[in-house]
Protein backbone atom coordinates (compact mmCIF):
# COMPACT_ATOMS: atom_id res chain seq x y z
CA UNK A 1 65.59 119.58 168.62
CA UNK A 2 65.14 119.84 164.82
CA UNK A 3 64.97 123.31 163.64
CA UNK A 4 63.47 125.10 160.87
CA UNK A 5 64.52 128.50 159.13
CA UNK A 6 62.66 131.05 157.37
CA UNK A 7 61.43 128.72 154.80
CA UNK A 8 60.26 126.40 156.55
CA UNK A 9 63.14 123.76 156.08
CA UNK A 10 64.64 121.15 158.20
CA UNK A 11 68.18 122.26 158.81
CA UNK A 12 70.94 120.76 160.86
CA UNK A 13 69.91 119.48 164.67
CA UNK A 14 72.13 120.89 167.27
CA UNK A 15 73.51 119.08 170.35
CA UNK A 16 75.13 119.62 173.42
CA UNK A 17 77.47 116.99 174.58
CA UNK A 18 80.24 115.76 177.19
CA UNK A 19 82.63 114.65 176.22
CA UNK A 20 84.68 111.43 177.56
CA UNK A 21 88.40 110.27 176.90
CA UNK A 22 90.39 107.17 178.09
CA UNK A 23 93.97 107.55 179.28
CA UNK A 24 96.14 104.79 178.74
CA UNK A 25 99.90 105.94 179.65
CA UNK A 26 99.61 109.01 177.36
CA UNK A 27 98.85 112.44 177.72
CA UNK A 28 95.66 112.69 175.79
CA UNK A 29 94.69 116.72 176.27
CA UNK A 30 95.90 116.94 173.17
CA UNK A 31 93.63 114.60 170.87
CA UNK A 32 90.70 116.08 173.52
CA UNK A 33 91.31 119.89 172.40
CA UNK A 34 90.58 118.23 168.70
CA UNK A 35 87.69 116.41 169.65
CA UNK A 36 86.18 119.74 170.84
CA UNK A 37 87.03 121.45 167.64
CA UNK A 38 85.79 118.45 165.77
CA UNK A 39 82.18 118.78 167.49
CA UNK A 40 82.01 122.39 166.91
CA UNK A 41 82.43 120.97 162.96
CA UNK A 42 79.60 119.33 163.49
CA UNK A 43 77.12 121.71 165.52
CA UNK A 44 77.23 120.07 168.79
CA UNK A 45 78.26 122.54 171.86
CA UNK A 46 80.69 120.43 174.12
CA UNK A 47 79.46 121.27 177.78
CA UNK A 48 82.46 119.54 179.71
CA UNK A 49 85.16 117.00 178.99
CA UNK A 50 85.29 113.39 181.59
CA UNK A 51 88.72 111.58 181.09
CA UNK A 52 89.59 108.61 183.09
CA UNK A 53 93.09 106.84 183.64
CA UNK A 54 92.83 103.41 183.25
CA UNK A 55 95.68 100.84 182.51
CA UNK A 56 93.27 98.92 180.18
CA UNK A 57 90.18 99.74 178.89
CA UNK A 58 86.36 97.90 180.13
CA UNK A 59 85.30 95.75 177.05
CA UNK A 60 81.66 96.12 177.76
CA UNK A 61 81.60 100.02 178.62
CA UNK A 62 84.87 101.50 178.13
CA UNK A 63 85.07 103.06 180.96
CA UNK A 64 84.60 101.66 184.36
CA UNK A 65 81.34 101.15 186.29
CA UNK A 66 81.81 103.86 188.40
CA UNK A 67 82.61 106.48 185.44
CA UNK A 68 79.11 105.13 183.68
CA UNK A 69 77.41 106.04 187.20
CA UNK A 70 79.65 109.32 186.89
CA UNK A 71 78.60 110.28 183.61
CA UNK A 72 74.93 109.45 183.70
CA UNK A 73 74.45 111.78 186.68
CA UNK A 74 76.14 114.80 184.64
CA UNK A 75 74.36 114.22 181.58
CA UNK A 76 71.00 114.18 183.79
CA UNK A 77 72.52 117.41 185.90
CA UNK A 78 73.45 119.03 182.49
CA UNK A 79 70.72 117.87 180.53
CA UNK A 80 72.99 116.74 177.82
CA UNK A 81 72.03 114.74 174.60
CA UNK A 82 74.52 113.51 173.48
CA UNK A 83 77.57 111.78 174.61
CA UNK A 84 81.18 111.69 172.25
CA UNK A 85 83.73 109.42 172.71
CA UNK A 86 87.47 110.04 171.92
CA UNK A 87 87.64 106.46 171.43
CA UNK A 88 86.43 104.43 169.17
CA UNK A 89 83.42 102.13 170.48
CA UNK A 90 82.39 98.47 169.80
CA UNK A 91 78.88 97.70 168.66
CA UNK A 92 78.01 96.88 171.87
CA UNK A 93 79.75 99.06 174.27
CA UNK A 94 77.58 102.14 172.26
CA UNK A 95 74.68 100.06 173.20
CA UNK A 96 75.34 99.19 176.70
CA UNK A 97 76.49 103.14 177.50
CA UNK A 98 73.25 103.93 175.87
CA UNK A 99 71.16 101.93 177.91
CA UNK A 100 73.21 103.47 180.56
CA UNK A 101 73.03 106.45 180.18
CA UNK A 102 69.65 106.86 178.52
CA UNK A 103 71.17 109.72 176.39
CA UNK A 104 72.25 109.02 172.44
CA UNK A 105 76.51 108.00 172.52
CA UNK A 106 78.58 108.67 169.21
CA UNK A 107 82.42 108.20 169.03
CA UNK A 108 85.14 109.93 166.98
CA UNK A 109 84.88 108.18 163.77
CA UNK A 110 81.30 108.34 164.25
CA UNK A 111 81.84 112.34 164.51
CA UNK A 112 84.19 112.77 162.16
CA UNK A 113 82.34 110.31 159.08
CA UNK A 114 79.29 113.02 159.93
CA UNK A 115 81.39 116.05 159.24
CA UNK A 116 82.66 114.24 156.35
CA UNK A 117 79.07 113.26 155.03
CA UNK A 118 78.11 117.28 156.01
CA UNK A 119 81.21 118.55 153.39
CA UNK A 120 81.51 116.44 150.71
CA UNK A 121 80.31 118.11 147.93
CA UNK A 122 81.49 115.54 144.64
CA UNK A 123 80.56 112.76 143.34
CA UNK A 124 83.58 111.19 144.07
CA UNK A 125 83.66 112.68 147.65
CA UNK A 126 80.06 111.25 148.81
CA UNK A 127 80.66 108.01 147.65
CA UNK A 128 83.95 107.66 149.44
CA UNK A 129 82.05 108.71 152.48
CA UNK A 130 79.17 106.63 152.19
CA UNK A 131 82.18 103.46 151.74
CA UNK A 132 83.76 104.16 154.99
CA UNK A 133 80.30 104.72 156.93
CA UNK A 134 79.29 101.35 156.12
CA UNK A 135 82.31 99.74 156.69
CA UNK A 136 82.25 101.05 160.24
CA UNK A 137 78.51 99.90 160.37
CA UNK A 138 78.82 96.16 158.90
CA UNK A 139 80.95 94.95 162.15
CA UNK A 140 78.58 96.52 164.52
CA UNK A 141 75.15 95.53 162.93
CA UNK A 142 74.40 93.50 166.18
CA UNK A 143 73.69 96.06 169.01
CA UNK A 144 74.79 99.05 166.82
CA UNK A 145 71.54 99.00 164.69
CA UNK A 146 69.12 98.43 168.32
CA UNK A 147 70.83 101.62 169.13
CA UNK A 148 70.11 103.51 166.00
CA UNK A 149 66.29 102.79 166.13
CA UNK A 150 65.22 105.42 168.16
CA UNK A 151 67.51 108.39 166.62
CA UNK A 152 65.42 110.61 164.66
CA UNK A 153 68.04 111.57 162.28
CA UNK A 154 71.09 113.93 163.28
CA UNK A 155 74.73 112.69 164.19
CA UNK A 156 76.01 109.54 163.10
CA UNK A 157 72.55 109.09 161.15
CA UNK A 158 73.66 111.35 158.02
CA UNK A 159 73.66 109.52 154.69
CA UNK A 160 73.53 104.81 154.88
CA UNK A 161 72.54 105.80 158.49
CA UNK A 162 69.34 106.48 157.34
CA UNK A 163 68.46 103.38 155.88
CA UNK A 164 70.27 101.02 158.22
CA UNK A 165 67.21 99.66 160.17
CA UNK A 166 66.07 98.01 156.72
CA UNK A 167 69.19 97.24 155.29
CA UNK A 168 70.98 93.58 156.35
CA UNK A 169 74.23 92.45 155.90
CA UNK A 170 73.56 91.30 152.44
CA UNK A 171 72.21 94.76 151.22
CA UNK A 172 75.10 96.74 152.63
CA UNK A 173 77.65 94.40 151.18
CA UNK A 174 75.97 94.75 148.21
CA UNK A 175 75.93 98.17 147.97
CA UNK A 176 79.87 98.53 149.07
CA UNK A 177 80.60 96.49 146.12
CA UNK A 178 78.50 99.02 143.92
CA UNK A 179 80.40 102.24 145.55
CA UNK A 180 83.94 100.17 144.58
CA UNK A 181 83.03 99.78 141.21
CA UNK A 182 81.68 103.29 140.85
CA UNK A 183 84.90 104.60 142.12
CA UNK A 184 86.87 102.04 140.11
CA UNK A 185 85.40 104.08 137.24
CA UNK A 186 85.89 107.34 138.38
CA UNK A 187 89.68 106.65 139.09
CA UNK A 188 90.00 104.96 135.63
CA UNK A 189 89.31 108.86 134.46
CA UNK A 190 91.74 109.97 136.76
CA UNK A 191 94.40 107.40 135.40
CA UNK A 192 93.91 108.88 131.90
CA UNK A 193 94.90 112.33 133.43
CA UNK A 194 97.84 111.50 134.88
CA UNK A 195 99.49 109.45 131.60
CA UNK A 196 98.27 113.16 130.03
CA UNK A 197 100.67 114.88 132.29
CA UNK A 198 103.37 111.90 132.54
CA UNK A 199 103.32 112.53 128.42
CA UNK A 200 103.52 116.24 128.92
CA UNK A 201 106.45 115.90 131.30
CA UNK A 202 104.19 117.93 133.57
CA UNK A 203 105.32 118.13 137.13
CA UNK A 204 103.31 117.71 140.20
CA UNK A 205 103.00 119.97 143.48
CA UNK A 206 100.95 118.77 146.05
CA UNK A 207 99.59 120.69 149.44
CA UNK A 208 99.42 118.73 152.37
CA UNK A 209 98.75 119.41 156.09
CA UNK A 210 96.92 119.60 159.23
CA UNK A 211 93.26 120.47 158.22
CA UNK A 212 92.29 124.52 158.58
CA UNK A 213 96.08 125.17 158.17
CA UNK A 214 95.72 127.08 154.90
CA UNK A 215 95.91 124.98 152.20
CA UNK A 216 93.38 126.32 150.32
CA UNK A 217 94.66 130.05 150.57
CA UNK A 218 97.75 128.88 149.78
CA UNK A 219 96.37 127.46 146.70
CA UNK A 220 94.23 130.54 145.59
CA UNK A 221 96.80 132.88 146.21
CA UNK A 222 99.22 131.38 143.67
CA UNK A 223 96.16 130.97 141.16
CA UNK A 224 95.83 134.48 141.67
CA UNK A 225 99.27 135.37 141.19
CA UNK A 226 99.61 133.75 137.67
CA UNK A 227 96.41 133.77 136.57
CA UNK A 228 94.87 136.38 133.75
CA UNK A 229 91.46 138.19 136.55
CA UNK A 230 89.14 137.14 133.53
CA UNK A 231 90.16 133.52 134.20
CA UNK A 232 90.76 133.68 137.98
CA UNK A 233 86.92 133.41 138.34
CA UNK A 234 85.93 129.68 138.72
CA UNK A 235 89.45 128.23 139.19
CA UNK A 236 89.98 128.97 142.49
CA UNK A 237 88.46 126.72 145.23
CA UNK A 238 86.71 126.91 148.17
CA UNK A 239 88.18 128.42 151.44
CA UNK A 240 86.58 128.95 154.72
CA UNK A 241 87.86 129.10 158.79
CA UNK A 242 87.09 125.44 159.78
CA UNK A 243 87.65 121.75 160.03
CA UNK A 244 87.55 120.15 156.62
CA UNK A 245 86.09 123.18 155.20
CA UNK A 246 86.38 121.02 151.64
CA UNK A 247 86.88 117.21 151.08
CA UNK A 248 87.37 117.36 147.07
CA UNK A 249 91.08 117.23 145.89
CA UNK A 250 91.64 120.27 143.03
CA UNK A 251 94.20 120.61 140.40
CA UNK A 252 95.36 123.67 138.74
CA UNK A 253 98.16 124.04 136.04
CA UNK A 254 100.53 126.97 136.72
CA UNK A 255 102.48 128.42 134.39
CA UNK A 256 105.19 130.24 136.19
CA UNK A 257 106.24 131.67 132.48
CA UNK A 258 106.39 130.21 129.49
CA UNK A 259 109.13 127.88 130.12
CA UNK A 260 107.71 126.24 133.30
CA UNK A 261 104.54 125.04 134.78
CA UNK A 262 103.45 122.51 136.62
CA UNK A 263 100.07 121.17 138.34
CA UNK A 264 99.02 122.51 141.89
CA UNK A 265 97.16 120.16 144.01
CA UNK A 266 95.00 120.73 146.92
CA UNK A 267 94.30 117.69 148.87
CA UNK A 268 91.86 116.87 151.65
CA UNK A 269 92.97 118.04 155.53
CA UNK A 270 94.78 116.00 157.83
CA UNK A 271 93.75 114.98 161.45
CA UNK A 272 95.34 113.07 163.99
CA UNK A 273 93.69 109.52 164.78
CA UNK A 274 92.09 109.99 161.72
CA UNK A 275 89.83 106.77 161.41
CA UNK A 276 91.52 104.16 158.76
CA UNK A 277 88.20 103.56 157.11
CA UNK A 278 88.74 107.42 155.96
CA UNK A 279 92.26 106.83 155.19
CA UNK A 280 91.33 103.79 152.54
CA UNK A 281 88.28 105.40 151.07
CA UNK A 282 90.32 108.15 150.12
CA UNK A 283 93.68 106.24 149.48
CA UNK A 284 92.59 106.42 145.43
CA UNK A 285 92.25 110.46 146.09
CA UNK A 286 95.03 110.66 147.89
CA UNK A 287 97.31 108.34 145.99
CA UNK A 288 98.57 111.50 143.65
CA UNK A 289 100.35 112.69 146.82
CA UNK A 290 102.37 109.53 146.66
CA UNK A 291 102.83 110.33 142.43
CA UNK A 292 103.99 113.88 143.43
CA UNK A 293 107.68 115.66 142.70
CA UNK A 294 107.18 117.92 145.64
CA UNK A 295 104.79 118.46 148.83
CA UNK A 296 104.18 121.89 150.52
CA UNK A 297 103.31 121.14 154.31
CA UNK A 298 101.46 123.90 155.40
CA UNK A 299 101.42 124.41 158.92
CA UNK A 300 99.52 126.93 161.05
CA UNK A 301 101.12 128.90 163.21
CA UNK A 302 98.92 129.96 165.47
CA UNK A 303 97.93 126.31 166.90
CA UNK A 304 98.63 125.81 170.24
CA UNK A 305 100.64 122.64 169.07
CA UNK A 306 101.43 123.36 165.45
CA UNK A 307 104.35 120.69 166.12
CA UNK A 308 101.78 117.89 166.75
CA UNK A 309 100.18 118.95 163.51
CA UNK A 310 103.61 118.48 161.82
CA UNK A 311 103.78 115.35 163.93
CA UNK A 312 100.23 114.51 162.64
CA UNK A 313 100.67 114.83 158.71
CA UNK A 314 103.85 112.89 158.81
CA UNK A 315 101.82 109.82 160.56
CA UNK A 316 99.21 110.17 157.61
CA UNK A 317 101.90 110.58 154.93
CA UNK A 318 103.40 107.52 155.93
CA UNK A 319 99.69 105.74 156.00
CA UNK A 320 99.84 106.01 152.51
CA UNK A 321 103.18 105.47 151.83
CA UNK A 322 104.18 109.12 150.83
CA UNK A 323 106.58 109.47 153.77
CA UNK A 324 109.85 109.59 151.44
CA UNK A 325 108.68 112.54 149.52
CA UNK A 326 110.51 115.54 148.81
CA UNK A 327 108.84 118.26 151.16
CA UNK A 328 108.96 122.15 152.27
CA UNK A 329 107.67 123.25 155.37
CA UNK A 330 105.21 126.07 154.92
CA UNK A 331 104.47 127.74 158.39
CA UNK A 332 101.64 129.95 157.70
CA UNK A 333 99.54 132.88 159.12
CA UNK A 334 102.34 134.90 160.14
CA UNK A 335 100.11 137.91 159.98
CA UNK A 336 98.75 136.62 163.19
CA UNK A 337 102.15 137.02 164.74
CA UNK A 338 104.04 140.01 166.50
CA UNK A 339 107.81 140.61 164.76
CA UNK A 340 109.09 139.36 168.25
CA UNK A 341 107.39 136.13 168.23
CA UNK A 342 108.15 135.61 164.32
CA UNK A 343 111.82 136.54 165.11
CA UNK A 344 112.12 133.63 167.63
CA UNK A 345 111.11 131.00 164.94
CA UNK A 346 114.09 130.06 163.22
CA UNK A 347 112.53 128.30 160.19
CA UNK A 348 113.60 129.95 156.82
CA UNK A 349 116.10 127.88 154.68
CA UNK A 350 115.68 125.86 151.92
CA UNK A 351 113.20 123.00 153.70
CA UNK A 352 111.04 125.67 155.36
CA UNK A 353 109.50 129.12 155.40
CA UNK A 354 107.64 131.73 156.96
CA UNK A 355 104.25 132.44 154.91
CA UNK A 356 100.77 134.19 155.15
CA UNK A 357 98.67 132.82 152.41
CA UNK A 358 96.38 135.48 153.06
CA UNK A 359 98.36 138.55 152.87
CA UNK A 360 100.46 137.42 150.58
CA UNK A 361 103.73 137.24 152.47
CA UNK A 362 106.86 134.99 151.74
CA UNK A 363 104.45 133.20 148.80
CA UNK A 364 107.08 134.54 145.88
CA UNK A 365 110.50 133.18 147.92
CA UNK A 366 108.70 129.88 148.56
CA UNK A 367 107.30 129.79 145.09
CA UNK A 368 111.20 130.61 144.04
CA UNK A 369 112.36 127.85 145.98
CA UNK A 370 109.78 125.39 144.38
CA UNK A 371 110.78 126.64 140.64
CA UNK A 372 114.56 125.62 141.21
CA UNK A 373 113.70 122.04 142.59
CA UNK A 374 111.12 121.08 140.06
CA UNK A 375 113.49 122.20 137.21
CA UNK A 376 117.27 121.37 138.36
CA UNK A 377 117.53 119.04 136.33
CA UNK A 378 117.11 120.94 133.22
CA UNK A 379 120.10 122.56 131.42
CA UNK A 380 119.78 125.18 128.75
CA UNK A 381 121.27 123.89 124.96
CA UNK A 382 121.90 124.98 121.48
CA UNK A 383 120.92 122.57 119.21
CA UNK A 384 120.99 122.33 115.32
CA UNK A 385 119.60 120.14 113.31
CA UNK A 386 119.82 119.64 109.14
CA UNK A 387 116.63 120.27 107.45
CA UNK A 388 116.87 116.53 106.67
CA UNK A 389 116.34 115.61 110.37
CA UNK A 390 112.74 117.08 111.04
CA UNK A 391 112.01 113.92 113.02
CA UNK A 392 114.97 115.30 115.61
CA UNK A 393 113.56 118.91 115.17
CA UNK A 394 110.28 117.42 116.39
CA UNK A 395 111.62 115.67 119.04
CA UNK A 396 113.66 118.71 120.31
CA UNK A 397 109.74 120.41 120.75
CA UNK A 398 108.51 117.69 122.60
CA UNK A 399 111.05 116.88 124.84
CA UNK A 400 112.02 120.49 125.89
CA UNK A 401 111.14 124.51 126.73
CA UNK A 402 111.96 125.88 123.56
CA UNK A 403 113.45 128.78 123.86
CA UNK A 404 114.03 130.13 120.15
CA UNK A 405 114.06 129.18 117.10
CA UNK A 406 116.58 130.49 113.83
CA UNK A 407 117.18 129.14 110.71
CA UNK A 408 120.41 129.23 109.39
CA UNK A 409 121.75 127.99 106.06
CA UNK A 410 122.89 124.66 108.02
CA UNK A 411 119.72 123.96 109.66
CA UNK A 412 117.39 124.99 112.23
CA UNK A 413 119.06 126.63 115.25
CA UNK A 414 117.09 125.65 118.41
CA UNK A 415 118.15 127.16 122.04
CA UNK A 416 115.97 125.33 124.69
CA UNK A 417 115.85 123.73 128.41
CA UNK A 418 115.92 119.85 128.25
CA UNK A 419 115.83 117.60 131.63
CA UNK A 420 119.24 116.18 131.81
CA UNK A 421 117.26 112.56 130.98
CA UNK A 422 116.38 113.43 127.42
CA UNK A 423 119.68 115.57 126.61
CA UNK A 424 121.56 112.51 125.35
CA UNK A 425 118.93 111.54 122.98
CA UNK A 426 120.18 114.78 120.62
CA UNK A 427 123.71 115.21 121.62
CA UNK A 428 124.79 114.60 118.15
CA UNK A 429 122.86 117.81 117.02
CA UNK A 430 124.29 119.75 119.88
CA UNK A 431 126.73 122.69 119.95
């Protein structure tokens, strides 16, 4: 199962798998459709999809006795390799389907940590990772680690995986406490960046959404837009058709014009049932969504369910506490539509709009609409100030856009934008 390529080098195993969901009282084809896009993420080829109705789920297995006889005879019939649940598993309900089934069972964090591991690409990024993996692995040492002994590598062995049959309680506790401090670290830099931008009055935009919705294009196409081509190289960030194509969060500044700019973040992809270990690993990354003045939900289009998706990063917004946040609707990939079907969506207005990141349609009315809600609170003024009152004069800089400066025989003239909150500060100056 391991394969080489023309080098000679290990690269990624590839599975096929069946997948298996548990219905409680809710329509789950949903959350299923995900898990298949999730395992095409990861390399695994999902050969068929088992979903059982039960009003409460088998502690030891799941799924009932019947579906484990079910399941091992298709896995033997489709000589599968791998079994994913939809569900998260217990330490020993992973073994006990295992011995089962005699074929290797993973669940959806289990997936979704591996595509994780797979994409991070920063510092910052692995180590949150590596956190969550062993904080799913600590509870589920006993059975969990029997299970693991004879994988050779592959899904749901990628990064602490590796090492688990050596490692005890003791060593991975350890080594969380290591990760937390390195991050501690890492988000003390990040602290020092954002009193940089509180003291520069900077404000902050932040892209959210439903991962593969176009966040990134969204993000490169306004880099492109109001950035010099000689500087557009290296500031842009990585975009690609799939699931959680990058993990890293990326700021830009954008200056609009000379008068007003403001930081563009792109964060990491939502998912629904994203696991909760995920959620606080990244809380630190994620927490300048909850700092922001204004989110951009992008939402694609084109999903079968793009109102789940909405449905989706509200549930995660609220996760981390972000859920009041000012917020416009960006439905994307409208160049995938005809004019009929785009006609029948009645989303422009103020709180949404019709976008293609990648064609570059409805980017300059949305980017309009984000200019005059970042800035309403500024009012243009005329100020002047004696010569005697250079302290004011250097306030006045500081606290506003300058717009021009003249010097007159009273003083210095000054015509800027101030936010309404600093205006009172020089109203003695003001004409």
């Amino acid at each position: 199962m391991i394969k080489f390529n023309e080098q000679n080098e290990v690269i990624r195993e590839e599975y096929n798998a069946i997948l298996v969901g548990v219905e409680l009282g809710e329509d789950i084809s949903y959350s299923m459709e995900e898990l298949k896009g999730l395992c095409e993420a990861a390399s695994v080829n999902p050969l068929c999809t088992m979903v059982q109705k039960m009003e409460s789920p088998n502690s030891a297995t799941l799924i009932g006795k019947g579906k484990v006889e079910e399941l091992k005879e298709a896995a033997e019939n489709m000589e599968a390799d791998l079994i994913v649940f939809n569900d998260e598993l217990t330490g020993m309900q992973l073994r006990n389907l295992e011995e089962a089934t005699g074929v290797k069972v993973i669940d959806r964090v289990i997936l979704i940590l591996d595509v994780f591991s797979d994409r991070a690409t920063s510092k910052e990024g692995k180590l949150q990772v590596e956190l969550a993996q062993l904080k799913y692995r600590l509870p589920r040492l006993t059975g969990f680690g029997r299970s693991l002994s004879r994988l050779g590598g592959g899904i749901g062995t990628r990064g602490p995986g590796e090492k688990k049959l050596e490692t005890d309680r003791r060593h991975i506790e350890r080594r969380i406490y290591d990760i937390k401090s390195e991050l501690k670290s890492i988000e003390g830099t990040r602290g020092v960046q954002k009193k940089q931008r509180e003291k520069n009055d900077i404000p902050v935009v932040c892209i959210v959404g439903y991962t593969n919705s176009g966040k990134s294009a969204l993000m490169n196409n306004v880099i492109r837009k109001f950035d010099n081509s000689s500087e557009t190289e290296g500031r842009e960030v990585f975009e690609k058709n799939m699931l959680f194509a990058t993990l890293d969060t990326y700021r830009r500044r954008i200056d609009l014009d000379p008068s007003h700019s403001f930081i563009l973040v792109d964060t990491i992809g939502f998912v629904s049932r994203l696991p909760h270990l995920l959620v606080e690993a990244f809380k630190s990354t994620l927490e300048i969504v909850t700092e922001a003045d204004l989110l951009l939900d992008v939402v694609d289009l084109t999903a079968n369910d793009f109102d789940m998706h909405v449905k989706v990063t509200e549930k995660v917004l609220k996760e981390i506490g972000a859920e009041d946040k000012e917020m416009i609707t960006c439905y994307n990939k409208t160049d995938l539509l005809d004019r009929s079907s785009l006609d029948a969506l009645n989303f422009t207005g103020k709180n949404s709009f019709l976008i293609s990141a990648k064609y570059d349609r409805g980017v300059d009315e949305l980017l309009g609409e984000v200019k005059k809600r970042l800035f309403r609170d500024r009012v243009e003024v005329r100020y002047l100030v004696p010569f005697s009152r250079g302290a004011a004069t250097s306030g006045i800089r500081k606290d506003s856009e300058v717009k021009s400066v003249e010097y007159v025989e009273e003083g210095t003239l000054i015509t800027c934008e101030i936010p309404e909150k600093y205006r009172s500060r020089y109203e003695e100056f003001e004409i």
